[in-house]
N, C-alpha and C. Protein backbone atom coordinates (compact mmCIF):
# COMPACT_ATOMS: atom_id res chain seq x y z
N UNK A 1 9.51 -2.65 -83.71
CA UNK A 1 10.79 -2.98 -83.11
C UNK A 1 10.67 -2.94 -81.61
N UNK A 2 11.56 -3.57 -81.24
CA UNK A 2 11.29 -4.06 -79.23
C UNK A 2 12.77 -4.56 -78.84
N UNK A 3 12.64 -4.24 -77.84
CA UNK A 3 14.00 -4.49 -76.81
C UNK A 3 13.68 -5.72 -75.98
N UNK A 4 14.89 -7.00 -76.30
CA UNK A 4 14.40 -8.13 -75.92
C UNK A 4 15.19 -7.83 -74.41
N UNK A 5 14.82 -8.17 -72.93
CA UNK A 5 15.18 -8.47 -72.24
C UNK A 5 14.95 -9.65 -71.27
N UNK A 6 15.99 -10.33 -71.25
CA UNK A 6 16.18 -11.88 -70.93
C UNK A 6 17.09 -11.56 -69.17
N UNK A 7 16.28 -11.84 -68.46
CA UNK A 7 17.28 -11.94 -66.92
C UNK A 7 16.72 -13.08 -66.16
N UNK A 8 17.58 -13.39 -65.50
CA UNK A 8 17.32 -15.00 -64.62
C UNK A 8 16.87 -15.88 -65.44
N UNK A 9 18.42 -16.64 -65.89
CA UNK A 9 18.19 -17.91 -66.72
C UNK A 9 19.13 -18.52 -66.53
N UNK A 10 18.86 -19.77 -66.47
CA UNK A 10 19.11 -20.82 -65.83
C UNK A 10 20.09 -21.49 -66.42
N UNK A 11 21.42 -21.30 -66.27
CA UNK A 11 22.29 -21.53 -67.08
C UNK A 11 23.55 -22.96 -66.39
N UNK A 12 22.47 -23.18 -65.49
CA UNK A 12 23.49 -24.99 -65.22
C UNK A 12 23.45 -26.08 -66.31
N UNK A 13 22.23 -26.24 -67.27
CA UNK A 13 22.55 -27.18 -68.28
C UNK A 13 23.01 -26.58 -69.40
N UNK A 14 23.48 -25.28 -69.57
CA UNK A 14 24.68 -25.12 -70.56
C UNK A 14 26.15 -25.41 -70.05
N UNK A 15 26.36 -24.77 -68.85
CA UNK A 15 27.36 -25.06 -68.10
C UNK A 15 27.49 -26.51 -68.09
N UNK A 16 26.97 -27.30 -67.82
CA UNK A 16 27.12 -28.99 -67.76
C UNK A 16 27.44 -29.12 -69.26
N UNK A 17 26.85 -28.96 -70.45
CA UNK A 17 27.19 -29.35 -71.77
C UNK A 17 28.33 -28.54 -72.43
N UNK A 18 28.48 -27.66 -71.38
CA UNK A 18 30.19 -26.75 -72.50
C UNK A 18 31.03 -27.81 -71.70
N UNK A 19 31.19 -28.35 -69.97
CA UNK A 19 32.27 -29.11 -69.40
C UNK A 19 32.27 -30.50 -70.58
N UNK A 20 31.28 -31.03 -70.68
CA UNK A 20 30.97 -32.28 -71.52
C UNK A 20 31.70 -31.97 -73.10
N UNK A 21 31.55 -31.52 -73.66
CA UNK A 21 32.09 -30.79 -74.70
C UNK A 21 33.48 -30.15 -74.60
N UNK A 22 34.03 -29.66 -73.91
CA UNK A 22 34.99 -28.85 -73.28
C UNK A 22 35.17 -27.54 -74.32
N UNK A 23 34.17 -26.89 -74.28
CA UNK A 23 33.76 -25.95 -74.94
C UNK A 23 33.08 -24.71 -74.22
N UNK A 24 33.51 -23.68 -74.29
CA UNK A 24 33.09 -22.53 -73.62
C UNK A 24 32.61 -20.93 -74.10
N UNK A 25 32.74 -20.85 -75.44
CA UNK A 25 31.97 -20.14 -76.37
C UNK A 25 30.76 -20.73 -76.92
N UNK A 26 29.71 -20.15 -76.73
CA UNK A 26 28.37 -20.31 -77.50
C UNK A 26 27.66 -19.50 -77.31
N UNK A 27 26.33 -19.23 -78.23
CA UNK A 27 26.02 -18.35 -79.09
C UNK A 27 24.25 -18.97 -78.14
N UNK A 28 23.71 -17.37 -77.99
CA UNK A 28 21.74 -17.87 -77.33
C UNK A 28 21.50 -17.12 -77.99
N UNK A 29 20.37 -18.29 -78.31
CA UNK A 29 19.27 -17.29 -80.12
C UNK A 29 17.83 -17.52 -78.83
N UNK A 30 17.00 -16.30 -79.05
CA UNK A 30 15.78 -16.36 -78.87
C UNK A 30 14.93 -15.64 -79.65
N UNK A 31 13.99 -16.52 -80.47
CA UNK A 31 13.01 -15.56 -80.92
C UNK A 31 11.67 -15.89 -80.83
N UNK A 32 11.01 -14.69 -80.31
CA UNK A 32 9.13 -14.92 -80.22
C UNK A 32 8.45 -15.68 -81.03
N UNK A 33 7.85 -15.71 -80.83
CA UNK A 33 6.47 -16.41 -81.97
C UNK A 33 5.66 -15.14 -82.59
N UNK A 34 5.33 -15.86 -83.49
CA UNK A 34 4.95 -14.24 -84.32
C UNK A 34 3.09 -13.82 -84.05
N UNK A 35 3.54 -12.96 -82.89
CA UNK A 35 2.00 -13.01 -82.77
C UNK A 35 1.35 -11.04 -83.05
N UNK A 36 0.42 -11.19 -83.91
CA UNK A 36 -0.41 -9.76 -84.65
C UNK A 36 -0.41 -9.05 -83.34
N UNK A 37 -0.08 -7.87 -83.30
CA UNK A 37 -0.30 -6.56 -82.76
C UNK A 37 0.13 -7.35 -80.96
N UNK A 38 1.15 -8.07 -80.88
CA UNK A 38 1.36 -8.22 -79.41
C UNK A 38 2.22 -7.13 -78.63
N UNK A 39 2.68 -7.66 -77.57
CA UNK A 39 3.62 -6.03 -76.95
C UNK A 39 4.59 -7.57 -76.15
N UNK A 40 4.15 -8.48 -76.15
CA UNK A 40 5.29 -9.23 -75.07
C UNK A 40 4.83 -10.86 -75.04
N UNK A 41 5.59 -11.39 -75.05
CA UNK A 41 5.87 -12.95 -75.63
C UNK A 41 6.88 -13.50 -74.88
N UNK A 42 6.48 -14.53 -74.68
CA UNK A 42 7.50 -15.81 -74.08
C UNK A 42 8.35 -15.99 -75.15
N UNK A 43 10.16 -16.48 -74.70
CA UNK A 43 10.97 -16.77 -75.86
C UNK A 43 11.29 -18.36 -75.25
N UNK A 44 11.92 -18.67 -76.07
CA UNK A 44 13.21 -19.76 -76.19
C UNK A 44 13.83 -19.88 -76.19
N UNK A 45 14.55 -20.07 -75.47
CA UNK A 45 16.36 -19.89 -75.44
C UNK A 45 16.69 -21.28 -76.34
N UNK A 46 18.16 -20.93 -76.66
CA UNK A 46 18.45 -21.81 -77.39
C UNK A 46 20.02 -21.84 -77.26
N UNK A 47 20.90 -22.32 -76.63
CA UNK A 47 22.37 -22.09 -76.58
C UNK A 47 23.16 -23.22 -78.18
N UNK A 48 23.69 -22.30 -78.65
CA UNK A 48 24.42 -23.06 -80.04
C UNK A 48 25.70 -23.28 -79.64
N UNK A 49 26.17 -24.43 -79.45
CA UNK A 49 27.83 -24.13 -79.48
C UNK A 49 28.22 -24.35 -81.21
């Protein structure tokens, strides 16, 4: 188990697609890649509206 921490992200092309949408709740999934005995991994953000 691990503590995901996500800071400085770049959040103008969600902002542009909630105005486009006119939508302002949504949901960021990130998950690692599954790598044997790692300690730290690049994610993916992913904004769901």
């Amino acid at each position: 188990l691990g503590i995901v921490v996500v800071d400085a992200m770049d959040l103008e092309a969600v902002a542009e697609t909630a105005a486009k949408l006119n939508r302002w709740e949504f949901m960021v999934v990130g998950a690692p890649p599954r790598v044997e005995r790692g300690t730290g991994s690049l994610i993916n953000l992913v904004a769901i509206f």
